[in-house]
C-alpha atoms as a PDB file:
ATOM      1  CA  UNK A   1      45.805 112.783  51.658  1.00  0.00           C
ATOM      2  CA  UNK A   2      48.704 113.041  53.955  1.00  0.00           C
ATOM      3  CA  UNK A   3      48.697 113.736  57.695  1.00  0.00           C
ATOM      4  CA  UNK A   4      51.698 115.957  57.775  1.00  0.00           C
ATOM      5  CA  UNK A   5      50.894 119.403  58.666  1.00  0.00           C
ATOM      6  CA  UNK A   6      51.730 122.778  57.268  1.00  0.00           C
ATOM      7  CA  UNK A   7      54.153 123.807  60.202  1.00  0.00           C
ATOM      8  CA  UNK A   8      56.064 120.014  60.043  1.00  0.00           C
ATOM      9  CA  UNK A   9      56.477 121.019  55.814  1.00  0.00           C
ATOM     10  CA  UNK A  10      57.919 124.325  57.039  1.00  0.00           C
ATOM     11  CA  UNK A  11      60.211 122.926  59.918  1.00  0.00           C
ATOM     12  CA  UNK A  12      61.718 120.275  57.032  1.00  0.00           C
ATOM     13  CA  UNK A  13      62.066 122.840  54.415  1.00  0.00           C
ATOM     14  CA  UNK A  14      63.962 125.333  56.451  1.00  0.00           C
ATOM     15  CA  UNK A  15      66.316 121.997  58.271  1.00  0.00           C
ATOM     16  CA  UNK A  16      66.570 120.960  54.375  1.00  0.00           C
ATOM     17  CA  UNK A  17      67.256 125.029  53.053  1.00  0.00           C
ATOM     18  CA  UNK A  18      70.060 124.883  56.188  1.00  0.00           C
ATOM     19  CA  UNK A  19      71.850 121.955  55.192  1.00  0.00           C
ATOM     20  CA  UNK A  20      71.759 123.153  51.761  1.00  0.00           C
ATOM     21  CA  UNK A  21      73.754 126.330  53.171  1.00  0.00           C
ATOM     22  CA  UNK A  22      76.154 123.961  54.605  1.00  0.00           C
ATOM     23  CA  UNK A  23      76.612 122.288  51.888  1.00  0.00           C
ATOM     24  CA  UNK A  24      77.807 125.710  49.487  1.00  0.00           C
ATOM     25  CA  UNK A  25      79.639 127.075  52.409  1.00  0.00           C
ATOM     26  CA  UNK A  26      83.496 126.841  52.357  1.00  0.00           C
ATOM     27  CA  UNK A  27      84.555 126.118  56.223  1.00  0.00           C
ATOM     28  CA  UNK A  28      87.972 127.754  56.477  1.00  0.00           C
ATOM     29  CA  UNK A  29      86.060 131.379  56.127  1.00  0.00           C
ATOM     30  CA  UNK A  30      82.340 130.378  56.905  1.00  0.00           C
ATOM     31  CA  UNK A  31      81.398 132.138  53.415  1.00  0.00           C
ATOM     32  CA  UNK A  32      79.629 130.622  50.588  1.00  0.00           C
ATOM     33  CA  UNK A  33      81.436 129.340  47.710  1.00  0.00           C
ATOM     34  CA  UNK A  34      81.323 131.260  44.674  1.00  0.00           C
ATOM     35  CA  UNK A  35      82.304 129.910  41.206  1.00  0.00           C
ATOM     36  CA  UNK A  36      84.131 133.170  39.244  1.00  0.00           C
ATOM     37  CA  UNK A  37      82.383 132.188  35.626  1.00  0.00           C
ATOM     38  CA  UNK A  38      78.815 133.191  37.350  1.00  0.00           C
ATOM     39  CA  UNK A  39      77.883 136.997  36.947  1.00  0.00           C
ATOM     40  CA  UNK A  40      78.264 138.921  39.558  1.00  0.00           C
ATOM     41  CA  UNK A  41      74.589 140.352  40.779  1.00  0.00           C
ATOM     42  CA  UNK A  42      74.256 143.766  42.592  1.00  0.00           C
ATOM     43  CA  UNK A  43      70.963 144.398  42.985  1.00  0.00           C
ATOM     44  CA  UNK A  44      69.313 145.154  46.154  1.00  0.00           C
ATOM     45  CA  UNK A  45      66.458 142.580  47.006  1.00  0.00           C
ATOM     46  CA  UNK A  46      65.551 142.286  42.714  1.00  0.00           C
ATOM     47  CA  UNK A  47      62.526 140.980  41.745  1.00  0.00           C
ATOM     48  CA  UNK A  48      63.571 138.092  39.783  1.00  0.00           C
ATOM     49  CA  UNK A  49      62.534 137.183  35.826  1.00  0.00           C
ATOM     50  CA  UNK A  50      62.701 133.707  34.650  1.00  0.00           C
ATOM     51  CA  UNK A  51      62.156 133.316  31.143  1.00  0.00           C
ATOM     52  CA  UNK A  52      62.900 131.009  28.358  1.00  0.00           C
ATOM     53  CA  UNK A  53      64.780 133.212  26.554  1.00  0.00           C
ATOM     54  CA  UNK A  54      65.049 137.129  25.651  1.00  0.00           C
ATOM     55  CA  UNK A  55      62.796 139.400  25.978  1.00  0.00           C
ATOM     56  CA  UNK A  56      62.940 141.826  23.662  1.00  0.00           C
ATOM     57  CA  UNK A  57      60.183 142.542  20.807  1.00  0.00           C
ATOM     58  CA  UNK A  58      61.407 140.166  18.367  1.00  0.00           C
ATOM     59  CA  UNK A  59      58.708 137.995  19.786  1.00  0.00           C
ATOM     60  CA  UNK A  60      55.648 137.617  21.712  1.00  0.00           C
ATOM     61  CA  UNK A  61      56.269 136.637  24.708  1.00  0.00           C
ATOM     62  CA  UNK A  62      59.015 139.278  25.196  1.00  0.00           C
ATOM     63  CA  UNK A  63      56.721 142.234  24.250  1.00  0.00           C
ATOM     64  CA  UNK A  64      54.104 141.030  27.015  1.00  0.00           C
ATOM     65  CA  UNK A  65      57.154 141.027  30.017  1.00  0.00           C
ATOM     66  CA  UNK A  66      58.056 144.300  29.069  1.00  0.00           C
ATOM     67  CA  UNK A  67      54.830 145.698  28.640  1.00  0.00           C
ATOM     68  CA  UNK A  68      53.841 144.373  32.029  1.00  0.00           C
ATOM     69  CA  UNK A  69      57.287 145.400  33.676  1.00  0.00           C
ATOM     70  CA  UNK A  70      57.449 148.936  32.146  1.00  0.00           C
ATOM     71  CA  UNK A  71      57.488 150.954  35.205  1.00  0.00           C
ATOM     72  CA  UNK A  72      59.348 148.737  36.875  1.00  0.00           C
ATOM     73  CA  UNK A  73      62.665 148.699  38.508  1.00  0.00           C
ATOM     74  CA  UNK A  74      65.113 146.163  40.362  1.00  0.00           C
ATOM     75  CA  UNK A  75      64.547 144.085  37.541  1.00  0.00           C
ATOM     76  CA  UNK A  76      66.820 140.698  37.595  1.00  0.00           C
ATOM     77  CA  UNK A  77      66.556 138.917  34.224  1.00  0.00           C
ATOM     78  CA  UNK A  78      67.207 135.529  33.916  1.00  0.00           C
ATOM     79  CA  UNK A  79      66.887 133.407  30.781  1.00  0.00           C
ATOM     80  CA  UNK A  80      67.361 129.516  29.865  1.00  0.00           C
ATOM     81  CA  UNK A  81      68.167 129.786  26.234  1.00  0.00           C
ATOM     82  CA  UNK A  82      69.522 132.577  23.825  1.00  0.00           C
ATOM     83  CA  UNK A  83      67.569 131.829  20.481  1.00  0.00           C
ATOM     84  CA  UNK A  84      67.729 135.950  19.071  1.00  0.00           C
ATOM     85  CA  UNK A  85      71.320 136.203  19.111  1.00  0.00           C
ATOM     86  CA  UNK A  86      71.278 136.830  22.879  1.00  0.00           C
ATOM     87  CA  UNK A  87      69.711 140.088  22.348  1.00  0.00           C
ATOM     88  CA  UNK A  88      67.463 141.192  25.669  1.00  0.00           C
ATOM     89  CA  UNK A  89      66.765 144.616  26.122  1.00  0.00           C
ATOM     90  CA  UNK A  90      64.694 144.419  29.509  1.00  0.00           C
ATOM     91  CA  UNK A  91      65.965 143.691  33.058  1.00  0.00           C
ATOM     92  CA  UNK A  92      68.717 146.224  35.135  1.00  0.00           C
ATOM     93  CA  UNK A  93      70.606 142.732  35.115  1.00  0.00           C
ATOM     94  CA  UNK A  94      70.236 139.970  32.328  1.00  0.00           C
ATOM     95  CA  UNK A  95      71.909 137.251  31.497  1.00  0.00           C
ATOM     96  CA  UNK A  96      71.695 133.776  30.131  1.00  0.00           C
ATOM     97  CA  UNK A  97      71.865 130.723  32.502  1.00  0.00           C
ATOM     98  CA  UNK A  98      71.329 127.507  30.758  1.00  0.00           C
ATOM     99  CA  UNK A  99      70.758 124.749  33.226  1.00  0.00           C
ATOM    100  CA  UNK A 100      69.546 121.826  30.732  1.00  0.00           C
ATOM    101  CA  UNK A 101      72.098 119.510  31.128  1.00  0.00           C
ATOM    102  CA  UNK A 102      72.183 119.893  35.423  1.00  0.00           C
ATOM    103  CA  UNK A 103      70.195 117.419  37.900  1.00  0.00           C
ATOM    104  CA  UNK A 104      68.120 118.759  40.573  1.00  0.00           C
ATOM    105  CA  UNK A 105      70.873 119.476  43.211  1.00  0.00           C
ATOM    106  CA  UNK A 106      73.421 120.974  40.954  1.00  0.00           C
ATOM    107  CA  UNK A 107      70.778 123.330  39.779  1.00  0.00           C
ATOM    108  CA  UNK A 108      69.790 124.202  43.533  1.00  0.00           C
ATOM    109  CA  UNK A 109      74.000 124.610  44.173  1.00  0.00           C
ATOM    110  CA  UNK A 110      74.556 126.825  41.495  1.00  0.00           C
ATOM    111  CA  UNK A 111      71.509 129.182  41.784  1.00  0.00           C
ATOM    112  CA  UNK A 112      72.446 129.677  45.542  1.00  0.00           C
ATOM    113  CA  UNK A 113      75.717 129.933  44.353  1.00  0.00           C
ATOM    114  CA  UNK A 114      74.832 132.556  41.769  1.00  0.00           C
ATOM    115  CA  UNK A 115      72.773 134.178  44.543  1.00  0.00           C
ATOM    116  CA  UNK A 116      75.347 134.221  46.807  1.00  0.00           C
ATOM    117  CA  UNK A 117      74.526 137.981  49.226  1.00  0.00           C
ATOM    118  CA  UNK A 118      71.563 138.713  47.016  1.00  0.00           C
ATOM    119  CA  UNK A 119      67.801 138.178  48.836  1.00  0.00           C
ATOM    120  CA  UNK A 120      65.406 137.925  45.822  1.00  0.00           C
ATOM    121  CA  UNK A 121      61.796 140.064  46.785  1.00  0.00           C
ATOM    122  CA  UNK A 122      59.870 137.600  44.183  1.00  0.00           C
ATOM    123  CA  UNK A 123      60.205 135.461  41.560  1.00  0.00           C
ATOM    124  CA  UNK A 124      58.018 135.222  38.468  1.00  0.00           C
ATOM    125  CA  UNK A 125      58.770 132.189  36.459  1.00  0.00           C
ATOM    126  CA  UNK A 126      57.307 132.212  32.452  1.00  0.00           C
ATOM    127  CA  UNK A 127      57.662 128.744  31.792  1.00  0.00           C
ATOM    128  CA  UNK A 128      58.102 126.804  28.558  1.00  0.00           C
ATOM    129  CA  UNK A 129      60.382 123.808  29.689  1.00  0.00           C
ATOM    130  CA  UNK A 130      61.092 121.722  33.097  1.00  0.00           C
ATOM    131  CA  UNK A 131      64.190 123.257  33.639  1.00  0.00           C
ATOM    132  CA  UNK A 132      62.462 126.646  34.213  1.00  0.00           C
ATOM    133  CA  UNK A 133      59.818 125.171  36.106  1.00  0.00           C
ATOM    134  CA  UNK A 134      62.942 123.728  38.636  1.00  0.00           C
ATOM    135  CA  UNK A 135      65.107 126.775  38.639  1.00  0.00           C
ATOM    136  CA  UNK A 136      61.507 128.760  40.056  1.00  0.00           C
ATOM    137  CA  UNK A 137      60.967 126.091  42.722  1.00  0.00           C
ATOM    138  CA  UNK A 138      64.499 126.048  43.634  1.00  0.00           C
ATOM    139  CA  UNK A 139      64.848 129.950  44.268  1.00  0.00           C
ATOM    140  CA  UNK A 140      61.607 129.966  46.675  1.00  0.00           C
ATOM    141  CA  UNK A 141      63.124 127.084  47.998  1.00  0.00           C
ATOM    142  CA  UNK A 142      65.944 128.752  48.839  1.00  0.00           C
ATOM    143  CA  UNK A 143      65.008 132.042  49.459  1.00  0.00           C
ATOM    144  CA  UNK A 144      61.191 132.055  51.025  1.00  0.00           C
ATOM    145  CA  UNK A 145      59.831 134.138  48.615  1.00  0.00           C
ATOM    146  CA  UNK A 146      56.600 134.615  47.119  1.00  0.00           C
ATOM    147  CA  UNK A 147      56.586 132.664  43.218  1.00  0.00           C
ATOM    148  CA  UNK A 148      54.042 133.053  40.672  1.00  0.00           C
END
């Protein structure tokens, strides 16, 4: 068992979450970079959705998210994979974001990138592959927010 404590994790996350900023932040205006082929996200502190792929009814999985989520708004949806001809009816944003073929710190760049402005309140992560697994960890990462 390690001897690092809680507070020393804390201090090097938020040095490593700073240099990450620093990283994704263009220097001639001091605003983050923003690459035009991501959607464009205008949602007010969203709780955020990561799933495989759509949720809609055509499949288990989908009927349980909306069924759980049905009185819910602020809804960011986020899937990996479009496998029922990208349809999704659940989310006040969705949109497909496939990250399989992107290493660790390309995935943390482009979700901050994708992010840019937007504060996620939480992020619930259904996961089915690695790369969802690593797109949840990098958004609390990145943004301090509660995951489950």
């Amino acid at each position: 068992m390690s001897n690092t404590s809680l507070e020393e994790i804390i201090s090097k996350n938020n040095l490593i979450r700073d240099e990450l900023s620093s990283l994704i932040t263009d220097e001639t205006t001091n605003t983050p970079k923003r690459d035009s082929s991501l959607p464009k996200i205008s949602l007010k502190n969203p709780d955020v959705i990561l799933t495989p792929n759509e949720v809609n009814l055509r499949h288990g999985t989908g009927v349980i998210i909306r069924n759980i989520f049905s009185d819910s708004e602020n809804i960011l949806s986020i899937r990996f994979h479009d496998y029922y001809d990208g349809h999704q009816d659940f989310g006040d944003i969705n949109f497909c974001f496939c990250i399989d073929e992107l290493s660790r710190s390309e995935t943390f760049t482009r979700l901050s990138e994708l992010f840019q402005g937007i504060q996620p309140r939480r992020i619930l992560c259904v996961v089915f592959s690695p790369q969802e697994a690593l797109a949840a960890i990098a958004l609390k990462e990145i943004f301090n927010v509660p995951l489950c």
